[in-house]
ModelCIF file with pLDDT and N, C-alpha, C, O atoms, coordinates in Angstrom:
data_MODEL
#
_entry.id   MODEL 
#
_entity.id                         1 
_entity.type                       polymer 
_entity.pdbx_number_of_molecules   1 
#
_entity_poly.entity_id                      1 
_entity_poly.type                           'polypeptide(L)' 
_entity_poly.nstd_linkage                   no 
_entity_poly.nstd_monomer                   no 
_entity_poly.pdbx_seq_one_letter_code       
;(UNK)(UNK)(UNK)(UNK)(UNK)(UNK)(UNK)(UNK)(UNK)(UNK)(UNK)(UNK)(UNK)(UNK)(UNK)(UNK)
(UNK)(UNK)(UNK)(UNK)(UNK)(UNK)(UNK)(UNK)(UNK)(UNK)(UNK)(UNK)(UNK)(UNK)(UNK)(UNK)
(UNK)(UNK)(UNK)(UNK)(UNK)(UNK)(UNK)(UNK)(UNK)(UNK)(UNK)
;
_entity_poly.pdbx_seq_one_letter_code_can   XXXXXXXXXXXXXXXXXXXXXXXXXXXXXXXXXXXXXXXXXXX 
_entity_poly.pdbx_strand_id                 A 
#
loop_
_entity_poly_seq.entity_id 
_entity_poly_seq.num 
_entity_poly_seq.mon_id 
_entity_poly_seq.hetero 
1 1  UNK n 
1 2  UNK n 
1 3  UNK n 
1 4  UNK n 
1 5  UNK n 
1 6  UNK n 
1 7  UNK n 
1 8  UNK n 
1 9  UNK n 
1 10 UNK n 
1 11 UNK n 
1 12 UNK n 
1 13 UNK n 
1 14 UNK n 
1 15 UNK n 
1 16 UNK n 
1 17 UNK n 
1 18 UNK n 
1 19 UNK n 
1 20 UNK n 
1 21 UNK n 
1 22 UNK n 
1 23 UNK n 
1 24 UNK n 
1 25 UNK n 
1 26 UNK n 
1 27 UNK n 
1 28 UNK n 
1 29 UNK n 
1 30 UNK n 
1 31 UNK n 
1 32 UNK n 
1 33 UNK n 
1 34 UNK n 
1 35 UNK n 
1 36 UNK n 
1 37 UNK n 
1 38 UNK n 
1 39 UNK n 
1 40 UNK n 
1 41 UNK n 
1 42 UNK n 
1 43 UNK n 
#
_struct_asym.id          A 
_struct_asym.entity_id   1 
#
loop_
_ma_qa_metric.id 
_ma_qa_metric.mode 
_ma_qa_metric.name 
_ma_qa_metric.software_group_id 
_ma_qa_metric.type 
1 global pLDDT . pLDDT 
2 local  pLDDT . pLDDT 
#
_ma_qa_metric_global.metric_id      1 
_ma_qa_metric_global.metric_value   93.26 
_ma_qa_metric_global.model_id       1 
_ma_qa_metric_global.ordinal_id     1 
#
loop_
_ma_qa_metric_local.label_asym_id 
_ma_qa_metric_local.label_comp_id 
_ma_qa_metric_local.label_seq_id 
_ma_qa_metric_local.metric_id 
_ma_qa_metric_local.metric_value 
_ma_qa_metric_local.model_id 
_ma_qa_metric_local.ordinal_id 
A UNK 1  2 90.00 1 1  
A UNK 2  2 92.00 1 2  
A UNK 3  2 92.00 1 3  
A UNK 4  2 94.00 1 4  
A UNK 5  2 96.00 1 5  
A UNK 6  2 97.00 1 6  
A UNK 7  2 97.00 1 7  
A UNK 8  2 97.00 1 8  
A UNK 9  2 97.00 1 9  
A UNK 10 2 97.00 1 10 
A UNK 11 2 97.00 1 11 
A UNK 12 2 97.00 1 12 
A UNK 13 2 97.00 1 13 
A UNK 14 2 95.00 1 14 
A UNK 15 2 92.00 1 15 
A UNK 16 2 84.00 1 16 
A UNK 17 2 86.00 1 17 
A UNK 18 2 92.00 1 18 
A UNK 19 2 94.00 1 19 
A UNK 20 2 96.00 1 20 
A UNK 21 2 96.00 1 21 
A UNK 22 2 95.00 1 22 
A UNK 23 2 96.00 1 23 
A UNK 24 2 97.00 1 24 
A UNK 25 2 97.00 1 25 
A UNK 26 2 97.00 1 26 
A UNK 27 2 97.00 1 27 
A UNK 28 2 97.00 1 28 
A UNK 29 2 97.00 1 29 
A UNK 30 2 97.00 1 30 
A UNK 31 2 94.00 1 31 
A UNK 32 2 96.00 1 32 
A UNK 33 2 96.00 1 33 
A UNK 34 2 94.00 1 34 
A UNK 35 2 94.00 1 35 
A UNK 36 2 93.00 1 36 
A UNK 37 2 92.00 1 37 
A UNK 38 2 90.00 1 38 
A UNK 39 2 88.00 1 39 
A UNK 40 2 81.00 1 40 
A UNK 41 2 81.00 1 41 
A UNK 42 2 83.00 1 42 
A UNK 43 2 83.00 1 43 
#
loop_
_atom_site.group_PDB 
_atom_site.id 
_atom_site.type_symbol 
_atom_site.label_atom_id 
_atom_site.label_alt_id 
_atom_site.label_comp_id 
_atom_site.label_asym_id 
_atom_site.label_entity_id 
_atom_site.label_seq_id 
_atom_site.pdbx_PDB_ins_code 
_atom_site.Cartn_x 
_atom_site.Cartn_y 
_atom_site.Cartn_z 
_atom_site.occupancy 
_atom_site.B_iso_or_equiv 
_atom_site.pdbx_formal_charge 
_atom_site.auth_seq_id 
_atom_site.auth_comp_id 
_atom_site.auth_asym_id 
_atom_site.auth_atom_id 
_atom_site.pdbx_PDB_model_num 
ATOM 1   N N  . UNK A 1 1  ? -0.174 9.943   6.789   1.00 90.00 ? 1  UNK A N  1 
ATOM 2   C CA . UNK A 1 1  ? -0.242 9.220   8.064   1.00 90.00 ? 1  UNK A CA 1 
ATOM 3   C C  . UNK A 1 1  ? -1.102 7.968   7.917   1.00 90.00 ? 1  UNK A C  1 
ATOM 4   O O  . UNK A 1 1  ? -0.947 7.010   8.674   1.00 90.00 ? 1  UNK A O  1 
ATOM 5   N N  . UNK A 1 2  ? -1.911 7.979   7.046   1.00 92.00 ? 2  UNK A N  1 
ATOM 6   C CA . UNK A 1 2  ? -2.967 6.876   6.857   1.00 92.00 ? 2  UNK A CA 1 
ATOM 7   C C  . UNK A 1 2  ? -1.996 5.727   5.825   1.00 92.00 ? 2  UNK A C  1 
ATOM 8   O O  . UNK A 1 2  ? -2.049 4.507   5.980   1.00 92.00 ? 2  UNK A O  1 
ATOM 9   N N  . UNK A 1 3  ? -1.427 6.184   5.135   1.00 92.00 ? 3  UNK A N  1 
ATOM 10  C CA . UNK A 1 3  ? -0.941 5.185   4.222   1.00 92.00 ? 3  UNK A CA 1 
ATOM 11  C C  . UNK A 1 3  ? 0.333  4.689   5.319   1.00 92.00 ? 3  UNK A C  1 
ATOM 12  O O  . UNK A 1 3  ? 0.683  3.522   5.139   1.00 92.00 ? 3  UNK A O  1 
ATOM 13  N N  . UNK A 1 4  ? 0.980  5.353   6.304   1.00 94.00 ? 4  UNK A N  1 
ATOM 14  C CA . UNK A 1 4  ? 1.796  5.063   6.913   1.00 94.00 ? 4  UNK A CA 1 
ATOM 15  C C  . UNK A 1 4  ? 1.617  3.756   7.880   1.00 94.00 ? 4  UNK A C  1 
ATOM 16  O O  . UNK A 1 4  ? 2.276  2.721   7.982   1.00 94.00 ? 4  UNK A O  1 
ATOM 17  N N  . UNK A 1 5  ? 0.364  4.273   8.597   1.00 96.00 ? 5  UNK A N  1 
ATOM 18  C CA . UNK A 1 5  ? -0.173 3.477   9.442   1.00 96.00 ? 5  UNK A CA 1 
ATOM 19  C C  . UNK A 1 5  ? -0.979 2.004   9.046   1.00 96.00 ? 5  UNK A C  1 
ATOM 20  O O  . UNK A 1 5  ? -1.443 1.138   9.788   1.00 96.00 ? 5  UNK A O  1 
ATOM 21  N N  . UNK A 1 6  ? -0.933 2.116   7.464   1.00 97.00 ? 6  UNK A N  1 
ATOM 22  C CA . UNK A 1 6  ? -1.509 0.797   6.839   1.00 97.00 ? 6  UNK A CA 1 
ATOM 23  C C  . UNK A 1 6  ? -0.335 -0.129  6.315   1.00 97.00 ? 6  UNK A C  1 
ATOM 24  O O  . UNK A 1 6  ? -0.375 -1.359  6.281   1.00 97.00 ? 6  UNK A O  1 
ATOM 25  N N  . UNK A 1 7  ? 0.623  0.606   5.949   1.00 97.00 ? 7  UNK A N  1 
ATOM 26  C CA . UNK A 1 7  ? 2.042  -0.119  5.957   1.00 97.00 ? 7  UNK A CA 1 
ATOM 27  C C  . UNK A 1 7  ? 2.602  -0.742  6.766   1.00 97.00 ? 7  UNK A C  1 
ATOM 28  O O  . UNK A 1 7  ? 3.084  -1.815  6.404   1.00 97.00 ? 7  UNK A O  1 
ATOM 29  N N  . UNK A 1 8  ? 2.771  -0.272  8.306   1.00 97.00 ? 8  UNK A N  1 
ATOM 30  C CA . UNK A 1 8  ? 3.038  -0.533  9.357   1.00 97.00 ? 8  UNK A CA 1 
ATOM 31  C C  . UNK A 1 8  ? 2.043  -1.831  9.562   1.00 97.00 ? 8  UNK A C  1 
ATOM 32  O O  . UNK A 1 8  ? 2.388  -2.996  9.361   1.00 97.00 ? 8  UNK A O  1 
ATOM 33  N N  . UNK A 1 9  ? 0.866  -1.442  9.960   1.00 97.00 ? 9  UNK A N  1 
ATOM 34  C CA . UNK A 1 9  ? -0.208 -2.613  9.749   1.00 97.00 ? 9  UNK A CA 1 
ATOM 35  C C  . UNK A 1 9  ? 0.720  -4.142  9.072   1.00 97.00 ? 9  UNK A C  1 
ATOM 36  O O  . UNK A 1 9  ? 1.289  -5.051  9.677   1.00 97.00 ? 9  UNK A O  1 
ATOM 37  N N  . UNK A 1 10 ? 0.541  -3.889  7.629   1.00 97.00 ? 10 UNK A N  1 
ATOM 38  C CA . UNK A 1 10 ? 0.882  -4.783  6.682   1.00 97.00 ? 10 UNK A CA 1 
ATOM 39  C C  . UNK A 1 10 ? 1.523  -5.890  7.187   1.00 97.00 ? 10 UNK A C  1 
ATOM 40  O O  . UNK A 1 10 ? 1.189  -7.065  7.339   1.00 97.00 ? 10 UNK A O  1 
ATOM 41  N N  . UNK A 1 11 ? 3.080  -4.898  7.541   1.00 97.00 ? 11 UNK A N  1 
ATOM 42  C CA . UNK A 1 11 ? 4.132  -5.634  7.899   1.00 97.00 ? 11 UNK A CA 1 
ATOM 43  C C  . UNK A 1 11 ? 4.483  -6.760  9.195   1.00 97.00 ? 11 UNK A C  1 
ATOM 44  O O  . UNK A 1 11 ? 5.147  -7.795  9.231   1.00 97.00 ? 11 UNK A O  1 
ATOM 45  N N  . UNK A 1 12 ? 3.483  -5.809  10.480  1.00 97.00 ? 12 UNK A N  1 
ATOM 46  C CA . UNK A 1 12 ? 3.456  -6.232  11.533  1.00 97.00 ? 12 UNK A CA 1 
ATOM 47  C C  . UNK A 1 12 ? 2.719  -7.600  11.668  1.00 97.00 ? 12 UNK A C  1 
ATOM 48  O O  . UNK A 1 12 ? 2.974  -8.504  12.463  1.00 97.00 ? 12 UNK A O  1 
ATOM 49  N N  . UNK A 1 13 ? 1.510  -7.537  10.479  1.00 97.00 ? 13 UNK A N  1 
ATOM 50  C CA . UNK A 1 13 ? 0.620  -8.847  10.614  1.00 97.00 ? 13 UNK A CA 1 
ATOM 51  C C  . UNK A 1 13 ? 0.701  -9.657  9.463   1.00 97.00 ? 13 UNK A C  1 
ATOM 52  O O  . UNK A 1 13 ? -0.315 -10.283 9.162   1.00 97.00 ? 13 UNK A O  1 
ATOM 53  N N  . UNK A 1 14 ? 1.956  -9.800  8.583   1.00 95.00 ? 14 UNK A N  1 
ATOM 54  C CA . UNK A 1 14 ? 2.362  -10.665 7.928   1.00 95.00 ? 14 UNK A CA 1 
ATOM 55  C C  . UNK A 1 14 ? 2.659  -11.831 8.110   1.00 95.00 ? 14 UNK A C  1 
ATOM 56  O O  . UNK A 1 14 ? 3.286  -11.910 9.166   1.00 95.00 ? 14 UNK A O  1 
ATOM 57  N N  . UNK A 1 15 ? 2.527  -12.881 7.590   1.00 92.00 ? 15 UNK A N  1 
ATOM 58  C CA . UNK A 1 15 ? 2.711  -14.269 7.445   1.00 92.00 ? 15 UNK A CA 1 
ATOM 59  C C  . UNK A 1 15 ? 4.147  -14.363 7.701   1.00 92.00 ? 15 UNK A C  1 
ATOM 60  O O  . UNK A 1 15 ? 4.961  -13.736 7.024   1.00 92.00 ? 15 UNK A O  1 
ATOM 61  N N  . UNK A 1 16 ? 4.526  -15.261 8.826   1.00 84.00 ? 16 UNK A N  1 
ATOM 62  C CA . UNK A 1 16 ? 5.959  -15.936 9.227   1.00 84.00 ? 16 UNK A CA 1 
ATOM 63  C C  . UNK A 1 16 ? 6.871  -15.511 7.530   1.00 84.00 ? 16 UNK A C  1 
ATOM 64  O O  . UNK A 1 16 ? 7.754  -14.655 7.469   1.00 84.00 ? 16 UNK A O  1 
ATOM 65  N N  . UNK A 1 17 ? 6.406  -16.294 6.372   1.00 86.00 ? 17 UNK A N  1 
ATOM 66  C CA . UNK A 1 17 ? 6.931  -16.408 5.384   1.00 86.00 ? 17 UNK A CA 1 
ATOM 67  C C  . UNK A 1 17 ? 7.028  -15.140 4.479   1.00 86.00 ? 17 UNK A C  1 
ATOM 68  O O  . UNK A 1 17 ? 7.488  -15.117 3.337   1.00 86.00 ? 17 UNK A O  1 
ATOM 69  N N  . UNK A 1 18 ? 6.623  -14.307 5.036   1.00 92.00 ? 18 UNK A N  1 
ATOM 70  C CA . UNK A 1 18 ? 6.079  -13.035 4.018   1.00 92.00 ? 18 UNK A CA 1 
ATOM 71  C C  . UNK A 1 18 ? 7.192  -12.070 4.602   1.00 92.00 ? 18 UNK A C  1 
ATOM 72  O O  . UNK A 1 18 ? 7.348  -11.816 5.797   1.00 92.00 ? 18 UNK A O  1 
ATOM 73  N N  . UNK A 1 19 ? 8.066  -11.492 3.358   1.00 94.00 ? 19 UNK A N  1 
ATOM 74  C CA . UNK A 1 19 ? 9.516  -10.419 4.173   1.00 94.00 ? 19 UNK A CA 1 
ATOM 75  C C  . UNK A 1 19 ? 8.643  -8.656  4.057   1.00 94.00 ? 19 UNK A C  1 
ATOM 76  O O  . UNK A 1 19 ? 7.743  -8.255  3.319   1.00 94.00 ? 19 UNK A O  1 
ATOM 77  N N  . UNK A 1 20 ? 9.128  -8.240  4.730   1.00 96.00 ? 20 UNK A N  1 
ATOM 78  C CA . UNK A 1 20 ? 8.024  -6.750  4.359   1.00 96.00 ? 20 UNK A CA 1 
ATOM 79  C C  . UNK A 1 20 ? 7.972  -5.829  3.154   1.00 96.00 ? 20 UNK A C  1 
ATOM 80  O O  . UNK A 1 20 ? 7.295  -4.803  3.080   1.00 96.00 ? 20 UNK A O  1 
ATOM 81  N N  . UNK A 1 21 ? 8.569  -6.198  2.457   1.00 96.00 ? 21 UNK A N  1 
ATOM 82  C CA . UNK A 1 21 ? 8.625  -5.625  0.851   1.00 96.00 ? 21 UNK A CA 1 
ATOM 83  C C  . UNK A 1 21 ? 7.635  -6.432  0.547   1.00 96.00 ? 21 UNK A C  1 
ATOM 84  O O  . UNK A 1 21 ? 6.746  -5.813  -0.037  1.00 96.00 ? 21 UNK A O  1 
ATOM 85  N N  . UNK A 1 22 ? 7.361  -7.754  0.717   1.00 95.00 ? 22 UNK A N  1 
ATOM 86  C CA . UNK A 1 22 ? 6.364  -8.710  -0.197  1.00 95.00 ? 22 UNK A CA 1 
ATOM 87  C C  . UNK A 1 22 ? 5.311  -8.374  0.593   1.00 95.00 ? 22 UNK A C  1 
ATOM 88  O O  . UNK A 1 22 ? 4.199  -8.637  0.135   1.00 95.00 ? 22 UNK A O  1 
ATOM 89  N N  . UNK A 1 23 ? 5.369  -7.898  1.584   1.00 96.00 ? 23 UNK A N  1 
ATOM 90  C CA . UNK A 1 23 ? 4.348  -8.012  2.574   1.00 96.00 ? 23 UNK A CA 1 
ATOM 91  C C  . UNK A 1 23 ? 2.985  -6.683  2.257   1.00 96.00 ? 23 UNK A C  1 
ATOM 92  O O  . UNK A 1 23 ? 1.793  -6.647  2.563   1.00 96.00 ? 23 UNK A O  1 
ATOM 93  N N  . UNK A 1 24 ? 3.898  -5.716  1.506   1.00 97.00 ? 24 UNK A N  1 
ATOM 94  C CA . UNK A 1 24 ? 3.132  -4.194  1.539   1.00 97.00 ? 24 UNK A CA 1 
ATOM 95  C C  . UNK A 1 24 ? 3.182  -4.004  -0.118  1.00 97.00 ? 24 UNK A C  1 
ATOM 96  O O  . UNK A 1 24 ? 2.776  -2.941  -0.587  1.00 97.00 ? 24 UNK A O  1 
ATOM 97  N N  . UNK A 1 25 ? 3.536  -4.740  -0.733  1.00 97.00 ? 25 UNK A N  1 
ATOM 98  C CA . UNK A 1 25 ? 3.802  -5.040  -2.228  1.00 97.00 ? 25 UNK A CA 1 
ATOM 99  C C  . UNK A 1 25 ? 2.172  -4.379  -2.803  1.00 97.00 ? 25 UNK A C  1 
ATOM 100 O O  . UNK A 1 25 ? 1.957  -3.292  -3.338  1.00 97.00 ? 25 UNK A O  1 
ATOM 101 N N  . UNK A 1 26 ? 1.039  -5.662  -2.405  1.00 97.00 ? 26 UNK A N  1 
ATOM 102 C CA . UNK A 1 26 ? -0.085 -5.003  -3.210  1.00 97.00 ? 26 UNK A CA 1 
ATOM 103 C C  . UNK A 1 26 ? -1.124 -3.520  -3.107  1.00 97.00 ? 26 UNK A C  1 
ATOM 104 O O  . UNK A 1 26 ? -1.904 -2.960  -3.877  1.00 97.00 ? 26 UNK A O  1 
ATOM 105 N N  . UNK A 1 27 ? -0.556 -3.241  -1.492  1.00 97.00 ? 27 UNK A N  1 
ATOM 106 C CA . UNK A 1 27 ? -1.135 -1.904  -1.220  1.00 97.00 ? 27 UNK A CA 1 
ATOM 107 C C  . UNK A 1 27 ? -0.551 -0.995  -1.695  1.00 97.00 ? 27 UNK A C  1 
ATOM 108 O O  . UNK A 1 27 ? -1.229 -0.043  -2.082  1.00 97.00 ? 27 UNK A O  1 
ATOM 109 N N  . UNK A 1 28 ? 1.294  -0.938  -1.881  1.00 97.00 ? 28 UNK A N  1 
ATOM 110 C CA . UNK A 1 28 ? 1.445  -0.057  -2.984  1.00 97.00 ? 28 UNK A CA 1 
ATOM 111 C C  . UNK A 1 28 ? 1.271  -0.241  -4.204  1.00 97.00 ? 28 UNK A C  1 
ATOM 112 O O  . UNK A 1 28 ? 1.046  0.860   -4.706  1.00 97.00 ? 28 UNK A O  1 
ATOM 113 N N  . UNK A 1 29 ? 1.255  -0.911  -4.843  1.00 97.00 ? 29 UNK A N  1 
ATOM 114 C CA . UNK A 1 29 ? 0.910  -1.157  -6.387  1.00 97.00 ? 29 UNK A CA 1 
ATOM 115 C C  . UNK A 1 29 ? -0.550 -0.728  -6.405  1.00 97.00 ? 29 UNK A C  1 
ATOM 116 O O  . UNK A 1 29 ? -1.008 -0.172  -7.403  1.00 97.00 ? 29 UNK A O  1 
ATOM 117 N N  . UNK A 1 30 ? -1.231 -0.951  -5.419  1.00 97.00 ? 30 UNK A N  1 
ATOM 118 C CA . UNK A 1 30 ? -3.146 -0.392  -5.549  1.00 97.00 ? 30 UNK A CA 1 
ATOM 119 C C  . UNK A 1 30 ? -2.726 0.860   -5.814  1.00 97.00 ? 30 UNK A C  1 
ATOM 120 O O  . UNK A 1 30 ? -2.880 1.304   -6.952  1.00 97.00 ? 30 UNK A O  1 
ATOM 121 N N  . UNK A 1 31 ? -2.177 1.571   -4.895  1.00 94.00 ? 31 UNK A N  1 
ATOM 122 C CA . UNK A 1 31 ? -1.695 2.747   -4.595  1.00 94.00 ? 31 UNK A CA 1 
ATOM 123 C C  . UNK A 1 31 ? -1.631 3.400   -5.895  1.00 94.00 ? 31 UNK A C  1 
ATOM 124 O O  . UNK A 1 31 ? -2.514 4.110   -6.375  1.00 94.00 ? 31 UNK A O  1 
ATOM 125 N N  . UNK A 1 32 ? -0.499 3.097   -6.431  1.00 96.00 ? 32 UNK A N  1 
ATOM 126 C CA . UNK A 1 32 ? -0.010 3.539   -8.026  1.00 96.00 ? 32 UNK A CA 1 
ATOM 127 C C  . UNK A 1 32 ? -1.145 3.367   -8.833  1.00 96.00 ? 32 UNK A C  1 
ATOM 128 O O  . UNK A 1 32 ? -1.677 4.353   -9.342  1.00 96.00 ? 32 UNK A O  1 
ATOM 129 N N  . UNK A 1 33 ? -1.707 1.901   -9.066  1.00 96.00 ? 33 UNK A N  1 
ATOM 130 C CA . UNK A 1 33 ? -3.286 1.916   -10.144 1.00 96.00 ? 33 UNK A CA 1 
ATOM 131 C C  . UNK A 1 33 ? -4.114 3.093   -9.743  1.00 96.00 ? 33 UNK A C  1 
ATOM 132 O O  . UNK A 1 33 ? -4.667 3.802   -10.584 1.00 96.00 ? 33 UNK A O  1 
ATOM 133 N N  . UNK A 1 34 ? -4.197 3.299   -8.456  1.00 94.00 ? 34 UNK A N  1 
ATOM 134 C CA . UNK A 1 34 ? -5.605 3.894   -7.790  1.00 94.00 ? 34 UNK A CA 1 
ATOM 135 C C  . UNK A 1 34 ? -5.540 6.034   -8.944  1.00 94.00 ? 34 UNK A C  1 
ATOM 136 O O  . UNK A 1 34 ? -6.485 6.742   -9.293  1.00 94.00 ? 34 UNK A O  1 
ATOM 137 N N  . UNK A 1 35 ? -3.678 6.298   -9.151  1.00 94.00 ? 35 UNK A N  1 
ATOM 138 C CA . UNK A 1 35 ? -3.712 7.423   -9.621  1.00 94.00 ? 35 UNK A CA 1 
ATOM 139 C C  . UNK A 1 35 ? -4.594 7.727   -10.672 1.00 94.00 ? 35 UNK A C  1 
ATOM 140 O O  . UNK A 1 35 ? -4.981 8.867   -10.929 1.00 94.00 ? 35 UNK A O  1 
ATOM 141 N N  . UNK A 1 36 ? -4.955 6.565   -11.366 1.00 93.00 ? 36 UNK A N  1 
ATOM 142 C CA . UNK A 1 36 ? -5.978 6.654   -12.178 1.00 93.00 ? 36 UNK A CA 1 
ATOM 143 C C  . UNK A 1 36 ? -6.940 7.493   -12.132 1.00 93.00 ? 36 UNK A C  1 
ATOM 144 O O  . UNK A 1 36 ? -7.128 8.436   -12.901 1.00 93.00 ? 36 UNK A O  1 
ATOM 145 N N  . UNK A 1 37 ? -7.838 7.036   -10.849 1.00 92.00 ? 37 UNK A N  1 
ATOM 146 C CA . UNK A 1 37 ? -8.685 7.531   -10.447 1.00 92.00 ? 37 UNK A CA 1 
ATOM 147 C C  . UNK A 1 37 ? -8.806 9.057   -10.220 1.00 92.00 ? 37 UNK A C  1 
ATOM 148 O O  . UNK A 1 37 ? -9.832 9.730   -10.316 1.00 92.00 ? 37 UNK A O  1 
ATOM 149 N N  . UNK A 1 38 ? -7.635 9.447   -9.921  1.00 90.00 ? 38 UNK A N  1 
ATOM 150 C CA . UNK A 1 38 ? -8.246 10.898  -9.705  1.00 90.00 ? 38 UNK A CA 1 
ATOM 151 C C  . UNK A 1 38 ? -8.394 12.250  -10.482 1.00 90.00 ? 38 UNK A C  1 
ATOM 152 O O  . UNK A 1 38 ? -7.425 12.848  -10.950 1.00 90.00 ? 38 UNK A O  1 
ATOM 153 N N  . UNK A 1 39 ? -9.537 12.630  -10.566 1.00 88.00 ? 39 UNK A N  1 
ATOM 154 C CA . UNK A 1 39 ? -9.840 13.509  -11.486 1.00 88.00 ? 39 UNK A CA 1 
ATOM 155 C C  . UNK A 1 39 ? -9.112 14.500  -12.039 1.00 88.00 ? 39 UNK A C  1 
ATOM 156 O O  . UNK A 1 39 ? -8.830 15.411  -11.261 1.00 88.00 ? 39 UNK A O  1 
ATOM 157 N N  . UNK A 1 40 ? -8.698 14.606  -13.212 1.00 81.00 ? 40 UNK A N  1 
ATOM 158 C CA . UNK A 1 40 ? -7.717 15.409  -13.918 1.00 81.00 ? 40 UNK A CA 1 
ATOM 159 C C  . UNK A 1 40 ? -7.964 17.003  -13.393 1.00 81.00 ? 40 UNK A C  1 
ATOM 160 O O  . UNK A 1 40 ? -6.957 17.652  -13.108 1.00 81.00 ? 40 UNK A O  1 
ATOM 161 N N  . UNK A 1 41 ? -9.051 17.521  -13.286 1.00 81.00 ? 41 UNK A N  1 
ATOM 162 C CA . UNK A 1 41 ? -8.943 18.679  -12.105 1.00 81.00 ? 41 UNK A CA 1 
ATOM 163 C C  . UNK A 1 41 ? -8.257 18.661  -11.187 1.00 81.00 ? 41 UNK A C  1 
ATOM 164 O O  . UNK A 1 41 ? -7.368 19.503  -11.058 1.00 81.00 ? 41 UNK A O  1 
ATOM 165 N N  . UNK A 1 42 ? -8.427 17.914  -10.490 1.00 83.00 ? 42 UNK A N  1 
ATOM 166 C CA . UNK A 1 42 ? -7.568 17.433  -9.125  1.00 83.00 ? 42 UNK A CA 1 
ATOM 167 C C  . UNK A 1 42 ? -6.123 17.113  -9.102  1.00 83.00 ? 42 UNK A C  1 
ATOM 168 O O  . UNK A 1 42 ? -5.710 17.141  -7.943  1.00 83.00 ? 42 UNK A O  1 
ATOM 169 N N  . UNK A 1 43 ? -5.213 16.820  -9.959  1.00 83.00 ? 43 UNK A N  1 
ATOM 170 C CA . UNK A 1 43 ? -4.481 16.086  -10.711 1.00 83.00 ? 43 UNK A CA 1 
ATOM 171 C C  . UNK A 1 43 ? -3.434 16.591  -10.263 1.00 83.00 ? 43 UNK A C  1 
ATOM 172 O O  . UNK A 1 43 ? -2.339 16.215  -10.680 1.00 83.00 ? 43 UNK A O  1 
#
């Protein structure tokens, strides 16, 4: 719900020029890097 509601975000307050794939582009790609992070216990 949180990643939902930050997507939504994204899109809604995008730049005239910005289409919503480009718009939510770097929060998912954080998204994907961020798997890094989590502890192989957790995993």
């Amino acid at each position: 719900q949180r990643i939902q509601d930050r997507l939504c975000e994204l899109i809604r307050s995008r730049p005239p020029a910005l289409n919503p794939a480009a718009a939510v582009r770097g929060f998912v790609l954080e998204g994907v890097d961020g798997i890094r992070d989590i502890p192989p216990e957790l995993w």
